[in-house]
PDB file of N, CA and C in Angstrom:
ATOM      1  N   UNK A   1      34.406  -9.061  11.868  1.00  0.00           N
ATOM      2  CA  UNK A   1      33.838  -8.517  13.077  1.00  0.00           C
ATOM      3  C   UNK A   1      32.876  -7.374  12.765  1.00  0.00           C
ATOM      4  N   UNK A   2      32.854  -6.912  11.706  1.00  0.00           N
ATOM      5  CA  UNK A   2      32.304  -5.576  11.338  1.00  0.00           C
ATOM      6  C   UNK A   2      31.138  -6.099  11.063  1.00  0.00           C
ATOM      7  N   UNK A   3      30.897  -6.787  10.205  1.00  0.00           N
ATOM      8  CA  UNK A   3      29.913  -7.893   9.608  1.00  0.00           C
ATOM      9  C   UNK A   3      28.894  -8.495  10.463  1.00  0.00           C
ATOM     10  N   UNK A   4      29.441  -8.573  11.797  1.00  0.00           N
ATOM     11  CA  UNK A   4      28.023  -8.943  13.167  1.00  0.00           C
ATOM     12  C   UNK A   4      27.808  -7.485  13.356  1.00  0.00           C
ATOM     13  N   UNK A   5      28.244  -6.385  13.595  1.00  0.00           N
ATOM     14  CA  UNK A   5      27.986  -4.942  14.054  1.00  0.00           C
ATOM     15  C   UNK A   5      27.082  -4.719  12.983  1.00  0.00           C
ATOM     16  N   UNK A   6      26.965  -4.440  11.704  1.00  0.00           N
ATOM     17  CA  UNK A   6      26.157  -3.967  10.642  1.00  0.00           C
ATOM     18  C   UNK A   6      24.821  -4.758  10.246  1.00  0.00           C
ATOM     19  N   UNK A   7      25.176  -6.416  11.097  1.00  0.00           N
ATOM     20  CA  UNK A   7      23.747  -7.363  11.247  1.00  0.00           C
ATOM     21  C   UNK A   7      22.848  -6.913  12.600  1.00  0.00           C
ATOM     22  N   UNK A   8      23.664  -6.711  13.616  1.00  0.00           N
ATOM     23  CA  UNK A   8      23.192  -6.324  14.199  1.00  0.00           C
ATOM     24  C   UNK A   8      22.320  -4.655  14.587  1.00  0.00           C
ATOM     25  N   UNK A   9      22.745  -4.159  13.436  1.00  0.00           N
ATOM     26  CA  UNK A   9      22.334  -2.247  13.465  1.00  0.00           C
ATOM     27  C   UNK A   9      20.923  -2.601  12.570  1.00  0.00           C
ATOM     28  N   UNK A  10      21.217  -3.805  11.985  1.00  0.00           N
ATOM     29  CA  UNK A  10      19.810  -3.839  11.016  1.00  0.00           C
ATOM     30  C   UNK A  10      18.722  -4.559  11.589  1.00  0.00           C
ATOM     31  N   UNK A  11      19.301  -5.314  12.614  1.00  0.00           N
ATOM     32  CA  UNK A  11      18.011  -6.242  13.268  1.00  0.00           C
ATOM     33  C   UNK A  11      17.560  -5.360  14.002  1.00  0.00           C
ATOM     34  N   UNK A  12      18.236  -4.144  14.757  1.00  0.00           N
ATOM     35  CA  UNK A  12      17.788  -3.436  15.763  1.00  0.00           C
ATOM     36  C   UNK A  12      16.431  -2.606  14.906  1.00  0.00           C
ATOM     37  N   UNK A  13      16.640  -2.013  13.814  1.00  0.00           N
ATOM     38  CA  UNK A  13      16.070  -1.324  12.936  1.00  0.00           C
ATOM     39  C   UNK A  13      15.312  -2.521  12.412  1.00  0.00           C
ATOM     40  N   UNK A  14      15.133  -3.166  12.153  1.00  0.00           N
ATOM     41  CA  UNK A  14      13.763  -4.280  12.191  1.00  0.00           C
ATOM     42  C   UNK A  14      13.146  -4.211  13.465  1.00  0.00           C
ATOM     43  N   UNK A  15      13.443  -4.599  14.290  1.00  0.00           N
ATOM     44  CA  UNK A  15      12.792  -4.536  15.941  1.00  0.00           C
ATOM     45  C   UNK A  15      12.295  -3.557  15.743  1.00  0.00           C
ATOM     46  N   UNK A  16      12.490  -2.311  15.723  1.00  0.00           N
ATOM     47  CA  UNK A  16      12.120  -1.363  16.407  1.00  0.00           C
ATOM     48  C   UNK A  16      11.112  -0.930  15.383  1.00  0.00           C
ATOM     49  N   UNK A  17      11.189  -1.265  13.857  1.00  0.00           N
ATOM     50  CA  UNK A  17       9.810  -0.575  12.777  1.00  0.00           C
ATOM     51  C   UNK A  17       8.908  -1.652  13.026  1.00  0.00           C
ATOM     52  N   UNK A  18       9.180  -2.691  13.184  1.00  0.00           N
ATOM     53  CA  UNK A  18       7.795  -4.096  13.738  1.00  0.00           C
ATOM     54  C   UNK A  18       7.192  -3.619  15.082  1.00  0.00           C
ATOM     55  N   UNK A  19       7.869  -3.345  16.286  1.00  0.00           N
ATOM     56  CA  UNK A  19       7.462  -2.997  17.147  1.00  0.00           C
ATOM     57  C   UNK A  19       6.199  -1.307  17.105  1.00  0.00           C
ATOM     58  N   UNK A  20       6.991  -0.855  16.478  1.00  0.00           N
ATOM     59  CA  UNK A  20       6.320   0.593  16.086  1.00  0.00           C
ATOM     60  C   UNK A  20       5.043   0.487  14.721  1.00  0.00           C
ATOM     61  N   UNK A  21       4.803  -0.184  14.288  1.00  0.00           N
ATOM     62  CA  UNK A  21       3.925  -0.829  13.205  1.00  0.00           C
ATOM     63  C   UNK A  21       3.362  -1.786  13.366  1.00  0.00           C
ATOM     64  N   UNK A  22       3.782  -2.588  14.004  1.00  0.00           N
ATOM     65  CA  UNK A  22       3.933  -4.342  14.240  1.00  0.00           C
ATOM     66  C   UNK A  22       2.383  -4.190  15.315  1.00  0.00           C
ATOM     67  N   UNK A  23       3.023  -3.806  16.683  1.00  0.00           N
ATOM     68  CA  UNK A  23       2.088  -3.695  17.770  1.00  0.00           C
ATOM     69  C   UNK A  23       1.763  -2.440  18.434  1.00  0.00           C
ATOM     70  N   UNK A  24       2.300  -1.513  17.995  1.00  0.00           N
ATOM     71  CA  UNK A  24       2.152   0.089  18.314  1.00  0.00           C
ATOM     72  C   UNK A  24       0.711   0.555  17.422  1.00  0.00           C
ATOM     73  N   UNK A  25       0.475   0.372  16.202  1.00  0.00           N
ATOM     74  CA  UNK A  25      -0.547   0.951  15.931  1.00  0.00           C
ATOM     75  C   UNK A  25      -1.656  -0.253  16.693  1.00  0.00           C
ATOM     76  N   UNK A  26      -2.230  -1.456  16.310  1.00  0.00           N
ATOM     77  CA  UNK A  26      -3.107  -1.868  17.229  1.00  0.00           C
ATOM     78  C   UNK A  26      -3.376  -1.649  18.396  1.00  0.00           C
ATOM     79  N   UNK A  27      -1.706  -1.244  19.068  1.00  0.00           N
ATOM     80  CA  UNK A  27      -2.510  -0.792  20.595  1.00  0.00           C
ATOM     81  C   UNK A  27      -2.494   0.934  20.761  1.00  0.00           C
ATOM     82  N   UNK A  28      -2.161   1.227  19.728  1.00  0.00           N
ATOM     83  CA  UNK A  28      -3.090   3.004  19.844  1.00  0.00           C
ATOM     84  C   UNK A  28      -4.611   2.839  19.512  1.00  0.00           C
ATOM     85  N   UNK A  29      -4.848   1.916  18.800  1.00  0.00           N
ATOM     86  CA  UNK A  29      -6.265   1.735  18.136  1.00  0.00           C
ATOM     87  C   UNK A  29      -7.350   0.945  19.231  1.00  0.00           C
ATOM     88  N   UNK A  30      -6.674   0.001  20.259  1.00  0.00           N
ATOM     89  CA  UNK A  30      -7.287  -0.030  21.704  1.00  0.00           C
ATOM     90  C   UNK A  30      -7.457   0.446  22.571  1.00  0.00           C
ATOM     91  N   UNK A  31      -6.058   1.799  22.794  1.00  0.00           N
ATOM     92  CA  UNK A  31      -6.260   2.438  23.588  1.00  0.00           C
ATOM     93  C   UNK A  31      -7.621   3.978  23.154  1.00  0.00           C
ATOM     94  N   UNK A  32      -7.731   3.754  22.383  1.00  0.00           N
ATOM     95  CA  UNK A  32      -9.068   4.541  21.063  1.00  0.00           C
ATOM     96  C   UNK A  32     -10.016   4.490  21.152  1.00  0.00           C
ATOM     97  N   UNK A  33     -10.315   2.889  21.166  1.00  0.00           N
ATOM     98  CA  UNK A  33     -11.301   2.284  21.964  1.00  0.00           C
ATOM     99  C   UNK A  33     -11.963   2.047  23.303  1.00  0.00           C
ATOM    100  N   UNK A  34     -10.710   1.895  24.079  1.00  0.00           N
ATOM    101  CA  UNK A  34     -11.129   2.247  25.324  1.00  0.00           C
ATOM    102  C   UNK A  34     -11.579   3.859  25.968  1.00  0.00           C
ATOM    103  N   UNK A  35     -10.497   4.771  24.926  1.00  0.00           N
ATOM    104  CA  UNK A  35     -10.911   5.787  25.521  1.00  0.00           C
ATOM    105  C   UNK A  35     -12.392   6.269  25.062  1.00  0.00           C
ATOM    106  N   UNK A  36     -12.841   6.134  24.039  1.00  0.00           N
ATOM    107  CA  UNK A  36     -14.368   6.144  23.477  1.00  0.00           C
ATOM    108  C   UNK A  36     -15.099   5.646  24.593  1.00  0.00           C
ATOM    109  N   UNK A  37     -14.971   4.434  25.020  1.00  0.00           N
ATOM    110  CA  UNK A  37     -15.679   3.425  26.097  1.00  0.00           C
ATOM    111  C   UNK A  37     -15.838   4.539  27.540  1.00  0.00           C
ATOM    112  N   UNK A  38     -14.792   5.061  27.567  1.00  0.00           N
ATOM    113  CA  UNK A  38     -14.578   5.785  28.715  1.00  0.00           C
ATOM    114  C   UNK A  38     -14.872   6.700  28.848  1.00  0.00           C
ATOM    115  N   UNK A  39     -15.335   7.597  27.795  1.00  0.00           N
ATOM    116  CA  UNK A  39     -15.969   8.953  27.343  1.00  0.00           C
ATOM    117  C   UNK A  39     -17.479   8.823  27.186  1.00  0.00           C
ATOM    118  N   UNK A  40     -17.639   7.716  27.309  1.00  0.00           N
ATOM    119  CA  UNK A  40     -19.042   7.304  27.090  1.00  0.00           C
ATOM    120  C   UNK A  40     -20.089   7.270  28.180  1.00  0.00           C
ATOM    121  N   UNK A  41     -18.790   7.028  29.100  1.00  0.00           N
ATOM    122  CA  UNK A  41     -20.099   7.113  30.863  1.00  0.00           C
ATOM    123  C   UNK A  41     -20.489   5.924  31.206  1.00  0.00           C
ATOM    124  N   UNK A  42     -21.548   5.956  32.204  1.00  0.00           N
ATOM    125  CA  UNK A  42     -22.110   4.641  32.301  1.00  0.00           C
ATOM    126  C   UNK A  42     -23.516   5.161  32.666  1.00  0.00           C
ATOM    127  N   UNK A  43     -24.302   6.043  31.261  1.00  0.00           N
ATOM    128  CA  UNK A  43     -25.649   6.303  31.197  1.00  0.00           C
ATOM    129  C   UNK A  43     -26.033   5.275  30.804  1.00  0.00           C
ATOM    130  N   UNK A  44     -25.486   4.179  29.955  1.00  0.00           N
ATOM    131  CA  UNK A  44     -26.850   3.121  29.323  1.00  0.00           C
ATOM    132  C   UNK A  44     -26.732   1.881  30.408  1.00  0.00           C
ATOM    133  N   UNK A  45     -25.774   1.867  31.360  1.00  0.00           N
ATOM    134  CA  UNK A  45     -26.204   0.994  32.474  1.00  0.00           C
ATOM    135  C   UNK A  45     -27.157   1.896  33.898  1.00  0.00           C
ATOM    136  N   UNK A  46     -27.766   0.433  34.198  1.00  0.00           N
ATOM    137  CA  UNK A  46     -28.453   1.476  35.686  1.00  0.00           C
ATOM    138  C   UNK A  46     -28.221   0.601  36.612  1.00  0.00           C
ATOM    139  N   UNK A  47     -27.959   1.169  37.635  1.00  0.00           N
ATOM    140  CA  UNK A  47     -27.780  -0.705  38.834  1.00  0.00           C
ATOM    141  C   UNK A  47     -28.648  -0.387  39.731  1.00  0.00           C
ATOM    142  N   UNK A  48     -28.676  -1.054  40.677  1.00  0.00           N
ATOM    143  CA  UNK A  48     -29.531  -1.958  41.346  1.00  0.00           C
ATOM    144  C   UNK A  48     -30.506  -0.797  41.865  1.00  0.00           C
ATOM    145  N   UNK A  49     -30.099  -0.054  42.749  1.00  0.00           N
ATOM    146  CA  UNK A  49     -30.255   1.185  42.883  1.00  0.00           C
ATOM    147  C   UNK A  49     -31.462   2.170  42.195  1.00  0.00           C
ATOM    148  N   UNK A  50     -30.842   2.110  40.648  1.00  0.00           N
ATOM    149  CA  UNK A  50     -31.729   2.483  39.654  1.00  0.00           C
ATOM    150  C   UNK A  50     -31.472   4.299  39.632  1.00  0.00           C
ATOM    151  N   UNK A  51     -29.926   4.327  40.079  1.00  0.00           N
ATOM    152  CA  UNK A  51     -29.336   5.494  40.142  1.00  0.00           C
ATOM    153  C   UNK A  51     -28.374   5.004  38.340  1.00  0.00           C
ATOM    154  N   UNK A  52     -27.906   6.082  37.764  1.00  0.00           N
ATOM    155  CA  UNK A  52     -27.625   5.579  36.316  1.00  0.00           C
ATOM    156  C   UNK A  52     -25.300   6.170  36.720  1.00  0.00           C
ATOM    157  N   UNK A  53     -25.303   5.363  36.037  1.00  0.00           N
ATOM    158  CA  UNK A  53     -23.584   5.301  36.072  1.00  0.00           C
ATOM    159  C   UNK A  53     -23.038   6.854  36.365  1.00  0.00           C
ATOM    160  N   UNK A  54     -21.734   6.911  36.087  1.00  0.00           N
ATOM    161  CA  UNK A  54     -20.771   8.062  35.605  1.00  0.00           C
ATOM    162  C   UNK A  54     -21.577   8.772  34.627  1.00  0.00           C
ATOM    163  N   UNK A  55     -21.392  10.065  34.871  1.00  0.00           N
ATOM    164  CA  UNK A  55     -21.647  11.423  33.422  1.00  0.00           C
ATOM    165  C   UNK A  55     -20.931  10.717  32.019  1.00  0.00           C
ATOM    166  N   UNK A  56     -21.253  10.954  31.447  1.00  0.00           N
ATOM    167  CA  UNK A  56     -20.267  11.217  29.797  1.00  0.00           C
ATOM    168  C   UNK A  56     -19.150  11.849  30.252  1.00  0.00           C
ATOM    169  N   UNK A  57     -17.900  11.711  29.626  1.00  0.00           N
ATOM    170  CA  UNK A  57     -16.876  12.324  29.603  1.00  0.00           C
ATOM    171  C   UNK A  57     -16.259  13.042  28.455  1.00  0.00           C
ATOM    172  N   UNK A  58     -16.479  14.293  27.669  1.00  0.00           N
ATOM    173  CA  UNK A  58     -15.929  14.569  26.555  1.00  0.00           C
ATOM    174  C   UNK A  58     -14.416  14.597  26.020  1.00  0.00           C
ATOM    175  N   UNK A  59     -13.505  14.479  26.808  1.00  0.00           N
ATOM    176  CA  UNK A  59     -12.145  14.571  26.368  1.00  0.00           C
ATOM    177  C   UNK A  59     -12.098  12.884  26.465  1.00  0.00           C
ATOM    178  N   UNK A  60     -12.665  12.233  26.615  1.00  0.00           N
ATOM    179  CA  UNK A  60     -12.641  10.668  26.311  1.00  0.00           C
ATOM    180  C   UNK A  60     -13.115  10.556  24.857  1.00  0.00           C
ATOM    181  N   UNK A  61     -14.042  11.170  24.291  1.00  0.00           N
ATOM    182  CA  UNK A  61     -14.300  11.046  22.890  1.00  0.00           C
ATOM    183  C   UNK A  61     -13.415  11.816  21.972  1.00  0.00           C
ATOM    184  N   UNK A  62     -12.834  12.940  22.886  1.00  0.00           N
ATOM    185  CA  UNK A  62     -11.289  13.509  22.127  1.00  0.00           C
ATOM    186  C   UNK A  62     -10.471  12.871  22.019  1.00  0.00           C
ATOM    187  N   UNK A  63     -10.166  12.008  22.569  1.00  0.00           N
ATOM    188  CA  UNK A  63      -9.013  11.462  22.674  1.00  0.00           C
ATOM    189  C   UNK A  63      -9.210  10.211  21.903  1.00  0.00           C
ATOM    190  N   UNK A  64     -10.156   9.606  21.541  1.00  0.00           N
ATOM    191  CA  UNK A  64     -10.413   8.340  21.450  1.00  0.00           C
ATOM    192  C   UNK A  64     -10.094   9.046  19.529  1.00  0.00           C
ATOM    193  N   UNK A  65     -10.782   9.780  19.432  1.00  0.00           N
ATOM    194  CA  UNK A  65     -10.677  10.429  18.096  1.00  0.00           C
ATOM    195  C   UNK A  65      -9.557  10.606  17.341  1.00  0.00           C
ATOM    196  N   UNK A  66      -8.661  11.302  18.255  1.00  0.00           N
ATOM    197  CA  UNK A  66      -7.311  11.768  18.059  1.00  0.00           C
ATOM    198  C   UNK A  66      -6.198  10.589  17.535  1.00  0.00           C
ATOM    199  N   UNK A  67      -6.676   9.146  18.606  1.00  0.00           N
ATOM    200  CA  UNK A  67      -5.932   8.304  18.461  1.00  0.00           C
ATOM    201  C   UNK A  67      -6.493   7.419  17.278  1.00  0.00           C
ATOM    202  N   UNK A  68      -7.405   7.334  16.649  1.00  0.00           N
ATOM    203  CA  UNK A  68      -8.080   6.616  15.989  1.00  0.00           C
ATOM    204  C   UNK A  68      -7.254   7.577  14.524  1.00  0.00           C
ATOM    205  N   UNK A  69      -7.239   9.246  14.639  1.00  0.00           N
ATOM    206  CA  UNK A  69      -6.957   9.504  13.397  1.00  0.00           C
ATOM    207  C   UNK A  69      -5.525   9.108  13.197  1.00  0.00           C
ATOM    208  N   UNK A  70      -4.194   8.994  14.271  1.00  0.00           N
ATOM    209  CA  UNK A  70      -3.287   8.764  14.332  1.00  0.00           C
ATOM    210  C   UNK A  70      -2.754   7.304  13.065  1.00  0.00           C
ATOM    211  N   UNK A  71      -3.801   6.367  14.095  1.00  0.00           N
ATOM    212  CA  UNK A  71      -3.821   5.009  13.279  1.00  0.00           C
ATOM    213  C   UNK A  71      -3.813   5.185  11.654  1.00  0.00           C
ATOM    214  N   UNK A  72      -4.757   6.259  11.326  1.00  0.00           N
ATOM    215  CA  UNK A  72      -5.211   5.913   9.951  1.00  0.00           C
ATOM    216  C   UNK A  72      -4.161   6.759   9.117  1.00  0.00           C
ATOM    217  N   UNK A  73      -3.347   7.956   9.717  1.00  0.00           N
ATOM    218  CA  UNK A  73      -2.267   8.013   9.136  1.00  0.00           C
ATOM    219  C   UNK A  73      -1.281   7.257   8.637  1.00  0.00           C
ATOM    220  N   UNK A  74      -1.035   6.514   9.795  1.00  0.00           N
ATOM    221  CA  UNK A  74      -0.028   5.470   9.974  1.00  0.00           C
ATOM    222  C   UNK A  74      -0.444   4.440   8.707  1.00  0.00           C
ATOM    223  N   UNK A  75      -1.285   3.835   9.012  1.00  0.00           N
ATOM    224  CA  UNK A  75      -1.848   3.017   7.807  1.00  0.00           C
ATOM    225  C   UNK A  75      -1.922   3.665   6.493  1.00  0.00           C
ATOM    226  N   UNK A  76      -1.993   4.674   6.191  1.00  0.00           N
ATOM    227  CA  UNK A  76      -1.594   5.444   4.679  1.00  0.00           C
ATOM    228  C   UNK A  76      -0.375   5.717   4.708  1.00  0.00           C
ATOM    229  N   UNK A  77       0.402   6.558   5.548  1.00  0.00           N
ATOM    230  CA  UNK A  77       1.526   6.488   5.325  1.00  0.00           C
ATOM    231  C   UNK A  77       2.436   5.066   4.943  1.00  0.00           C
ATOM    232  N   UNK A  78       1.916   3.966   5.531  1.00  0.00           N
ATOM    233  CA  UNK A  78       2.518   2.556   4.686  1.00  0.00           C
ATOM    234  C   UNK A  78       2.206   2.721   3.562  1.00  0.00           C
ATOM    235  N   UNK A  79       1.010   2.273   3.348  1.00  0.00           N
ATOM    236  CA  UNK A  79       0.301   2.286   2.064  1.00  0.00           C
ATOM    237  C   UNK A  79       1.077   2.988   0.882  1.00  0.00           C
ATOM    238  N   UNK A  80       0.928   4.420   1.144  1.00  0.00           N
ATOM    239  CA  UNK A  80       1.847   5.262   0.292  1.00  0.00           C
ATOM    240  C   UNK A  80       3.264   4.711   0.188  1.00  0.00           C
ATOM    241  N   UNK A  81       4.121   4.483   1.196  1.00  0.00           N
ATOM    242  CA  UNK A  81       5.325   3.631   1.327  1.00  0.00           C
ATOM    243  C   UNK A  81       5.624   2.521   0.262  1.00  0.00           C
ATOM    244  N   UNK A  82       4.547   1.357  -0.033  1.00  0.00           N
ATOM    245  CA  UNK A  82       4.526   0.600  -0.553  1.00  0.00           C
ATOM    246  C   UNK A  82       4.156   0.960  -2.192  1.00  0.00           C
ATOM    247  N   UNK A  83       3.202   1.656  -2.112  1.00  0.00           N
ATOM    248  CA  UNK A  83       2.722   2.094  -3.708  1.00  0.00           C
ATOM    249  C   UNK A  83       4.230   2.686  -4.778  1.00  0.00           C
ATOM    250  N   UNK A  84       4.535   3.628  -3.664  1.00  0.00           N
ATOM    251  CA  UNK A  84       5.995   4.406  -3.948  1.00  0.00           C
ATOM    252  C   UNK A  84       6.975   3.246  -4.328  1.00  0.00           C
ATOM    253  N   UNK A  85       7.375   2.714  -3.606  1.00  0.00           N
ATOM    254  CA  UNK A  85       8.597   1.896  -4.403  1.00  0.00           C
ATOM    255  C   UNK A  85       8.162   0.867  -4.868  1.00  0.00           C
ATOM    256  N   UNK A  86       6.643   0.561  -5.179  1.00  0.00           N
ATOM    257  CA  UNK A  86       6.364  -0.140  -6.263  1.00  0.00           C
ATOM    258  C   UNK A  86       6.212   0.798  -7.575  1.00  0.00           C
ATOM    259  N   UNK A  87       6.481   1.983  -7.968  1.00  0.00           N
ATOM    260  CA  UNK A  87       6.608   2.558  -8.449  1.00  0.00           C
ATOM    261  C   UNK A  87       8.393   3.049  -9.210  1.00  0.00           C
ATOM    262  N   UNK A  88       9.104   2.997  -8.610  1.00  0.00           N
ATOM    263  CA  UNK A  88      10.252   3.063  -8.323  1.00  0.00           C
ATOM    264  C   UNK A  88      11.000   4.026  -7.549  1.00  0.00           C
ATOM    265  N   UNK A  89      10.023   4.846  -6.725  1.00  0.00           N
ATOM    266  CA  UNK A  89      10.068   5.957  -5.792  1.00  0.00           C
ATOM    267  C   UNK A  89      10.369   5.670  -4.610  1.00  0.00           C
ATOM    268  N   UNK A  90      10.709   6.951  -3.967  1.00  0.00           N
ATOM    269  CA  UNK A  90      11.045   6.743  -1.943  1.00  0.00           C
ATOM    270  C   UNK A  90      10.308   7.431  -1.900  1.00  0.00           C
ATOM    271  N   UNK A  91      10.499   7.016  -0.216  1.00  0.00           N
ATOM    272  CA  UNK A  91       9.693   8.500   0.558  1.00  0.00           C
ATOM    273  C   UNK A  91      10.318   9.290   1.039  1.00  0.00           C
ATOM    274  N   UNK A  92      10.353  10.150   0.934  1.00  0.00           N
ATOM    275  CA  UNK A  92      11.347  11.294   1.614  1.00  0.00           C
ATOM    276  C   UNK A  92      10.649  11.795   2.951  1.00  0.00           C
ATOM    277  N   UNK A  93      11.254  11.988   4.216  1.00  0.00           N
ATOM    278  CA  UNK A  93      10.880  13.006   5.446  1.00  0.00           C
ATOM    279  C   UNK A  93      11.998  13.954   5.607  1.00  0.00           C
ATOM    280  N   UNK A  94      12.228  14.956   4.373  1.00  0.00           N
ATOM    281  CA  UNK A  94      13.467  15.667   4.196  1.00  0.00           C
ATOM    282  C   UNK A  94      12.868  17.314   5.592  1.00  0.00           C
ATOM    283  N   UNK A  95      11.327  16.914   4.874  1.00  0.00           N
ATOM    284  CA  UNK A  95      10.739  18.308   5.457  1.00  0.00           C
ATOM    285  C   UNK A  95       9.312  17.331   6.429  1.00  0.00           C
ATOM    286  N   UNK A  96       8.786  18.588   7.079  1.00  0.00           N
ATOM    287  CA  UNK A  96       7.857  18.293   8.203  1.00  0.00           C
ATOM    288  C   UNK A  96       7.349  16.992   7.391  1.00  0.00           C
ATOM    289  N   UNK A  97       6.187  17.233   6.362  1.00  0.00           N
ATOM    290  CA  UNK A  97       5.453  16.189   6.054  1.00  0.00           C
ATOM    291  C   UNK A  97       6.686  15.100   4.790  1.00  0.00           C
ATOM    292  N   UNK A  98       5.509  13.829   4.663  1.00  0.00           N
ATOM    293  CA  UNK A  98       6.425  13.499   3.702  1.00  0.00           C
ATOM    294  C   UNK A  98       6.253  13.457   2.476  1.00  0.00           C
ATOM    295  N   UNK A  99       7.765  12.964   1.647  1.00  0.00           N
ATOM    296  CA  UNK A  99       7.314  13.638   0.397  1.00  0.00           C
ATOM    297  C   UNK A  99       7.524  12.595  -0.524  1.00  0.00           C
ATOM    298  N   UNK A 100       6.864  11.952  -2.136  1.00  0.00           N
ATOM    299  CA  UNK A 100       7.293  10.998  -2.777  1.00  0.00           C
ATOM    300  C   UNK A 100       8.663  11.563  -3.932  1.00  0.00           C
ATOM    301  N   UNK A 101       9.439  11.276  -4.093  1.00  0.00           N
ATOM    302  CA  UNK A 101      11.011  11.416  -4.683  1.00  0.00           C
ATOM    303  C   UNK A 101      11.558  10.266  -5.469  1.00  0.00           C
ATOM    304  N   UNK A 102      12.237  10.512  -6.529  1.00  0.00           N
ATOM    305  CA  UNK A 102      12.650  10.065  -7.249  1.00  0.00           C
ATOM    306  C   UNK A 102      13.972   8.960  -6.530  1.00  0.00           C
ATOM    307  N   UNK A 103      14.170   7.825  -6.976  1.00  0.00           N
ATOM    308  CA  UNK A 103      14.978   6.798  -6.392  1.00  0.00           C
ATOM    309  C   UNK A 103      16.628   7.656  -6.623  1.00  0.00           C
TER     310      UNK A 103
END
């Protein structure tokens, strides 16, 4: 009986690093995109009118930034992940940042 409890603590912990890696960074990296899109205004359209869109928005290009650098952590922090115990190392998050450590 113990044996489904300890399969099951590990699938949960699969779910949840696929979900958080899996589809969490692509959709920080859309929502990045959109917010860029959205910070952008709608100066390079003009309609009918020949009145020109929305202003620029600057905390749309903050944000779009912010989330874009997020991603690229994330993606090194694997990276590093993988190099490391192809090495024969962990990663440690003993302290704020993380750290590479001996197995």
């Amino acid at each position: 009986m113990h044996n489904l409890g300890f399969a099951l603590e590990g699938a949960w912990k699969v779910l949840a690093a696929s979900l958080i890696l899996g589809a969490g960074l692509p959709a920080l990296f859309a929502l990045g995109i959109r917010s860029l899109a959205w910070g952008a205004g709608g100066d390079a359209e003009v309609h009918e009118t020949g009145v020109t869109g929305p202003r620029p928005r600057p905390i749309g290009n903050v944000v779009g930034w912010i989330l874009f650098a997020v991603v690229v952590l994330g993606v090194l922090l694997g990276i590093t992940f993988i190099v490391a115990s192809g090495f024969g190392k962990a990663l440690s998050f003993e302290h704020i940042f993380p750290t590479i450590v001996d197995k």
